[in-house]
C-alpha atoms as a PDB file:
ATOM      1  CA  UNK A   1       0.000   0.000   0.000  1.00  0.00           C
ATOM      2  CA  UNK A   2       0.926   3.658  -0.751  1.00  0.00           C
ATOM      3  CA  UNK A   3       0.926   6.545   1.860  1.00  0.00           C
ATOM      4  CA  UNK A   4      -1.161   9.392   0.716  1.00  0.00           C
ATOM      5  CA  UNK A   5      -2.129  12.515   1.929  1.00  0.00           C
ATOM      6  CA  UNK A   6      -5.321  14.607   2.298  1.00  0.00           C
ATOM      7  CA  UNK A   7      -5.148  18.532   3.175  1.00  0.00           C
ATOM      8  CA  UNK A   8      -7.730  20.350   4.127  1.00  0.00           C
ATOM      9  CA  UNK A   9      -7.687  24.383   5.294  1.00  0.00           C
ATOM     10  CA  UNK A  10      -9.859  26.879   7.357  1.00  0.00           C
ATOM     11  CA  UNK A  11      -9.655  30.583   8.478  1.00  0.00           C
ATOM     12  CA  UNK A  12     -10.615  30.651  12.651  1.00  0.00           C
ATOM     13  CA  UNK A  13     -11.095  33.642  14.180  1.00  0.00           C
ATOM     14  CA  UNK A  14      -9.338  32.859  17.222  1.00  0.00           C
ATOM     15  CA  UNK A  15      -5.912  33.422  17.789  1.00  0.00           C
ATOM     16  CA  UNK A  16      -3.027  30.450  17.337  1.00  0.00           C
ATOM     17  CA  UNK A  17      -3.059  30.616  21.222  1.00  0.00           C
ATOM     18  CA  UNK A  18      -6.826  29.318  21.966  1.00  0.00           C
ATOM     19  CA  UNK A  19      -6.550  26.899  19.104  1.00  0.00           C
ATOM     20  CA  UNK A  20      -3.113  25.247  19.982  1.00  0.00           C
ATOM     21  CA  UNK A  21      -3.878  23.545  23.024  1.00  0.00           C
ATOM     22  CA  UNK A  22      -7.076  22.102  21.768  1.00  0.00           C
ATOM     23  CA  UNK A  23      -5.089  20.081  19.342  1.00  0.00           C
ATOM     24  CA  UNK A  24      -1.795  19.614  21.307  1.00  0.00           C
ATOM     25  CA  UNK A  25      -3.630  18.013  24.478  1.00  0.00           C
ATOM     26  CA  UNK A  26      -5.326  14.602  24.807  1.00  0.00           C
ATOM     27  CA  UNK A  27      -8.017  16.014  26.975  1.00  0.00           C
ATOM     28  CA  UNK A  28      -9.140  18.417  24.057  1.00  0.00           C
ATOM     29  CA  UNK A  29      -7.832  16.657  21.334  1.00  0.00           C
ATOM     30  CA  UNK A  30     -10.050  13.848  22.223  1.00  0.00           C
ATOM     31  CA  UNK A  31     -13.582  16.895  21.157  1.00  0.00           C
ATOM     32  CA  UNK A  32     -11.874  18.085  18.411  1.00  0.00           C
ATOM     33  CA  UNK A  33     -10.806  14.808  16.149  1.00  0.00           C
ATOM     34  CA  UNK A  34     -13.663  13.744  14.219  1.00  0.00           C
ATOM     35  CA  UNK A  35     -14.160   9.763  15.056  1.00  0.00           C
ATOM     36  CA  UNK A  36     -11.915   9.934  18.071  1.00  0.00           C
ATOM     37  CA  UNK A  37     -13.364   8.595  20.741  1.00  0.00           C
ATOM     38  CA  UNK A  38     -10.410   8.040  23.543  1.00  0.00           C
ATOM     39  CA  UNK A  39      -7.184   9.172  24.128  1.00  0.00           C
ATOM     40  CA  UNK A  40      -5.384   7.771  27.360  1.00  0.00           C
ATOM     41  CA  UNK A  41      -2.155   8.416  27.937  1.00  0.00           C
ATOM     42  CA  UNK A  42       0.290   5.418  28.421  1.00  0.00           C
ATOM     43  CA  UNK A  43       3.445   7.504  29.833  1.00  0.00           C
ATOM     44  CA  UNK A  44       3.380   9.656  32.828  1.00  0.00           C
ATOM     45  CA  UNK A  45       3.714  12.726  31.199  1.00  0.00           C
ATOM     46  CA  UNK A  46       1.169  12.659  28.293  1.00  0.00           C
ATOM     47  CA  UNK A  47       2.336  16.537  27.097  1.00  0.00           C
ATOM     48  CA  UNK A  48       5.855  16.499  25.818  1.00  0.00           C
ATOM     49  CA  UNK A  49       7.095  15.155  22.145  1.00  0.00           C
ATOM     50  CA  UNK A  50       7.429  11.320  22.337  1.00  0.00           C
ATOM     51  CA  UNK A  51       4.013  10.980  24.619  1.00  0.00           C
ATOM     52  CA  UNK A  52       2.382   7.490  23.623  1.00  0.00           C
ATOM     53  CA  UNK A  53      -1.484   7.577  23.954  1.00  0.00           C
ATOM     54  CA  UNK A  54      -4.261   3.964  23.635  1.00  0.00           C
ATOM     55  CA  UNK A  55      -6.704   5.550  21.153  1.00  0.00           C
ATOM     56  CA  UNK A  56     -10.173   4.574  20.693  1.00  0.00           C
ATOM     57  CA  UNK A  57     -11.151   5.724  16.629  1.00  0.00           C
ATOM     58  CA  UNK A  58     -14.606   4.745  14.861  1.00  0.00           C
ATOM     59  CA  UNK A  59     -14.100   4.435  11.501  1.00  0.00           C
ATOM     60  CA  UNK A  60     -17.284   3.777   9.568  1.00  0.00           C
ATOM     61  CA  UNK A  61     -18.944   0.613  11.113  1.00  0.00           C
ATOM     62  CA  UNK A  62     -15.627  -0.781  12.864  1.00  0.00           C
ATOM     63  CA  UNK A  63     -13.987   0.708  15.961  1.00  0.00           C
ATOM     64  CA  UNK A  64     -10.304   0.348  16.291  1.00  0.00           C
ATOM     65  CA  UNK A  65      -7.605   0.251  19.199  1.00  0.00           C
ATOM     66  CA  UNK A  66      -4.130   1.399  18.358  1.00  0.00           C
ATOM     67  CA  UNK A  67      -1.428   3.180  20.190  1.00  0.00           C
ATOM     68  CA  UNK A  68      -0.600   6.573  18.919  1.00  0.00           C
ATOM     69  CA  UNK A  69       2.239   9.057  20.131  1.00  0.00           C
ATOM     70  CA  UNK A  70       2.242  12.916  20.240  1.00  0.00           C
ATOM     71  CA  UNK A  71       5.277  13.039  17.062  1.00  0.00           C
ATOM     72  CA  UNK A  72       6.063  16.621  16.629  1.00  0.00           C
ATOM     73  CA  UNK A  73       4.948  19.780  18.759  1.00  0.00           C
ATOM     74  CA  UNK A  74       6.466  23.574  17.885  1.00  0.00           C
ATOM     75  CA  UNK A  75       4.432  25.981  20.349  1.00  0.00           C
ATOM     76  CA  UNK A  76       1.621  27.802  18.575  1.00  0.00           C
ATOM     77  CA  UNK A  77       3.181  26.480  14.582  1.00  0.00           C
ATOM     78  CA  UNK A  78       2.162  22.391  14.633  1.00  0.00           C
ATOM     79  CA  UNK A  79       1.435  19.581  16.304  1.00  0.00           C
ATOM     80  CA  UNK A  80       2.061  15.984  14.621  1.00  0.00           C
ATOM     81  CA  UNK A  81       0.233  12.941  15.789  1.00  0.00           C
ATOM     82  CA  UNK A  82       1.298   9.512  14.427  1.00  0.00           C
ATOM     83  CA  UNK A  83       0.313   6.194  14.832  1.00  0.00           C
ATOM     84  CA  UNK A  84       3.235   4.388  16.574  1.00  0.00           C
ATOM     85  CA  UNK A  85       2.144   0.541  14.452  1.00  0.00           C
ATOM     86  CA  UNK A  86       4.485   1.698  11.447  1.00  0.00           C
ATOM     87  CA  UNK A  87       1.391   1.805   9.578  1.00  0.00           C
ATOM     88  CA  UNK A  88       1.986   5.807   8.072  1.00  0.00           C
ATOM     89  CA  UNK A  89      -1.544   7.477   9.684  1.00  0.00           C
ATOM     90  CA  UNK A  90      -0.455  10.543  11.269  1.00  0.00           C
ATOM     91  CA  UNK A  91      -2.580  13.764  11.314  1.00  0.00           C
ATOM     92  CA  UNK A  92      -0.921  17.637  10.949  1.00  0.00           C
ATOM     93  CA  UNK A  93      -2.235  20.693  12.350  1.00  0.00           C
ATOM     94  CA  UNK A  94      -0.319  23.559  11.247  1.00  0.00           C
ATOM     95  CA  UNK A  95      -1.362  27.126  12.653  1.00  0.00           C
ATOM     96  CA  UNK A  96      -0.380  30.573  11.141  1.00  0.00           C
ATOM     97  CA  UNK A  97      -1.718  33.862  12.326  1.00  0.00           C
ATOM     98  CA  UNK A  98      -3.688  35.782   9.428  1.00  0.00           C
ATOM     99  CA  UNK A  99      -4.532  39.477  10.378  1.00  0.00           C
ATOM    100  CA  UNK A 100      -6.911  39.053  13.313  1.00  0.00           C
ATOM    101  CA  UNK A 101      -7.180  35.105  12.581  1.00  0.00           C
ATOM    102  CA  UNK A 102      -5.515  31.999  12.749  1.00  0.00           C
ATOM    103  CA  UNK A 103      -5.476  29.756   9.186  1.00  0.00           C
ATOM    104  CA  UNK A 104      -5.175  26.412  10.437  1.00  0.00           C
ATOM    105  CA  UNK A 105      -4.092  23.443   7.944  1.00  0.00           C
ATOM    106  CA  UNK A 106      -4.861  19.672   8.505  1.00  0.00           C
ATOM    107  CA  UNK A 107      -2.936  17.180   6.549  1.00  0.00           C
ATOM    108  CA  UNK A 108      -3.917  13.589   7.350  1.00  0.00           C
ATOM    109  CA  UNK A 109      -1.720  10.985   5.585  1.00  0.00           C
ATOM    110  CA  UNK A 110      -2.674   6.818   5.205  1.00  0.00           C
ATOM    111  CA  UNK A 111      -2.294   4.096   3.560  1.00  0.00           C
ATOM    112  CA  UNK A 112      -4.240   3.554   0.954  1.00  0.00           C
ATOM    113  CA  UNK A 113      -5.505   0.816   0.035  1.00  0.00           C
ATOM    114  CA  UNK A 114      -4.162  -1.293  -3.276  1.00  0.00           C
ATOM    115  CA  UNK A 115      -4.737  -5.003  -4.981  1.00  0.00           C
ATOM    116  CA  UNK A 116      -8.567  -5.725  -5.264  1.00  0.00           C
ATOM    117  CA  UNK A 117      -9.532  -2.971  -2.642  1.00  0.00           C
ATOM    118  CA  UNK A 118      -7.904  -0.178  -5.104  1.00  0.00           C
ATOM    119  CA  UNK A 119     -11.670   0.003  -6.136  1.00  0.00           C
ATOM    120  CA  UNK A 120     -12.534   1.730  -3.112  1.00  0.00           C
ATOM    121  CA  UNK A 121      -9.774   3.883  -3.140  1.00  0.00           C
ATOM    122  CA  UNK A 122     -11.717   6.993  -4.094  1.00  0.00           C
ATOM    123  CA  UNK A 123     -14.169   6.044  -1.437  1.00  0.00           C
ATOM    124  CA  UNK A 124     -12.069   6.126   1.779  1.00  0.00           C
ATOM    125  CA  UNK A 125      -9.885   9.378   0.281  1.00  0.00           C
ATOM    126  CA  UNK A 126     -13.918  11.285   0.378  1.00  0.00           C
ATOM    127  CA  UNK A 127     -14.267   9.875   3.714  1.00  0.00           C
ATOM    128  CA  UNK A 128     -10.947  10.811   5.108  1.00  0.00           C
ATOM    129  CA  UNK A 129     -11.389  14.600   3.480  1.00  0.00           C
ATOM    130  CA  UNK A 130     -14.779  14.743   5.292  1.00  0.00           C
ATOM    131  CA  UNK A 131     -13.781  13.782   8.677  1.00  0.00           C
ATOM    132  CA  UNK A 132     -11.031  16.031   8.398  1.00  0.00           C
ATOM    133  CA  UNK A 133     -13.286  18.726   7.454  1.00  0.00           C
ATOM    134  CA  UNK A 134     -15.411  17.632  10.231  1.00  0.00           C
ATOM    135  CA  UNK A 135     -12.446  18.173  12.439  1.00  0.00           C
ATOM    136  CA  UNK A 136     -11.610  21.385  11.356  1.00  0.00           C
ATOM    137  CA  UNK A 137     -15.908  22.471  12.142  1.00  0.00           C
ATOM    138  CA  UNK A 138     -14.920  21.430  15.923  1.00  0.00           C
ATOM    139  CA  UNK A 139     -12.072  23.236  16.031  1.00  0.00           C
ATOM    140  CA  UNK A 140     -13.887  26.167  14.890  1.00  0.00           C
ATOM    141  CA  UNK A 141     -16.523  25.431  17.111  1.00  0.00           C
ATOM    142  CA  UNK A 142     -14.524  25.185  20.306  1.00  0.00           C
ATOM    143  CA  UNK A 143     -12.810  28.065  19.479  1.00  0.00           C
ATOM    144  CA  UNK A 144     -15.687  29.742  20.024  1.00  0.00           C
ATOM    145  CA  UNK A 145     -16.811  28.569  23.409  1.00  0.00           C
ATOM    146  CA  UNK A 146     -12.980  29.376  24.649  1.00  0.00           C
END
């Protein structure tokens, strides 16, 4: 299977400031992913680069259990969030202030799927751009209550 990548992009009005830690955090990131259901941490100190987390996603129909670690983290720029299985899912929020705004990109990158299941290829990149739309609406939404 190939690793591809689906980007999506929004204008907030909230500053980088509100909208970082609701990303960067299990306990927020947890209302903001679309499909992500739990996030416990597995180390002691589930805030710093290198933090590995049990996550609970729904995907469609199925609900899966993987382990996933907090990759990448530059204060108020991007947070990185990778599945630790070697499989290539990982999800990027990247944050960059726009006049009285924040634009906020989301690049999720899988695997997608080849052989006989190439058919549904097209299928599963909608669905991926759609939850990460979806993710992007709470963000926006949260923002809002902060």
């Amino acid at each position: 299977m190939a690793v591809t990548s689906v980007r999506v992009s929004t204008r907030i009005d909230a500053p980088a400031e509100e909208l970082f830690p609701l990303v960067s955090r299990h306990e927020h990131a947890v209302r903001v992913i679309d499909g992500l259901e739990q996030l416990r941490p597995l180390d002691l100190d589930g805030h710093v680069v290198g933090a590995r987390f049990e996550a609970v996603l729904h995907l469609g129909p199925r609900t899966l259990r993987t382990e996933i670690a907090l990759a990448e983290l530059v204060e108020l720029r991007l947070v990185r969030w990778v599945a630790t299985g070697g499989d290539h899912r990982s999800l990027l929020f990247e944050f960059r202030e726009v006049e009285e705004a924040t634009a906020v990109r989301l690049t999720v990158s899988y695997e997608r799927p080849g052989g006989a299941a190439l058919l549904i290829a097209p299928v599963v990149e909608e669905t991926v751009r759609a939850r990460a739309r979806a993710t992007l609406d709470r963000l926006r939404e949260l923002a809002g209550l902060a």
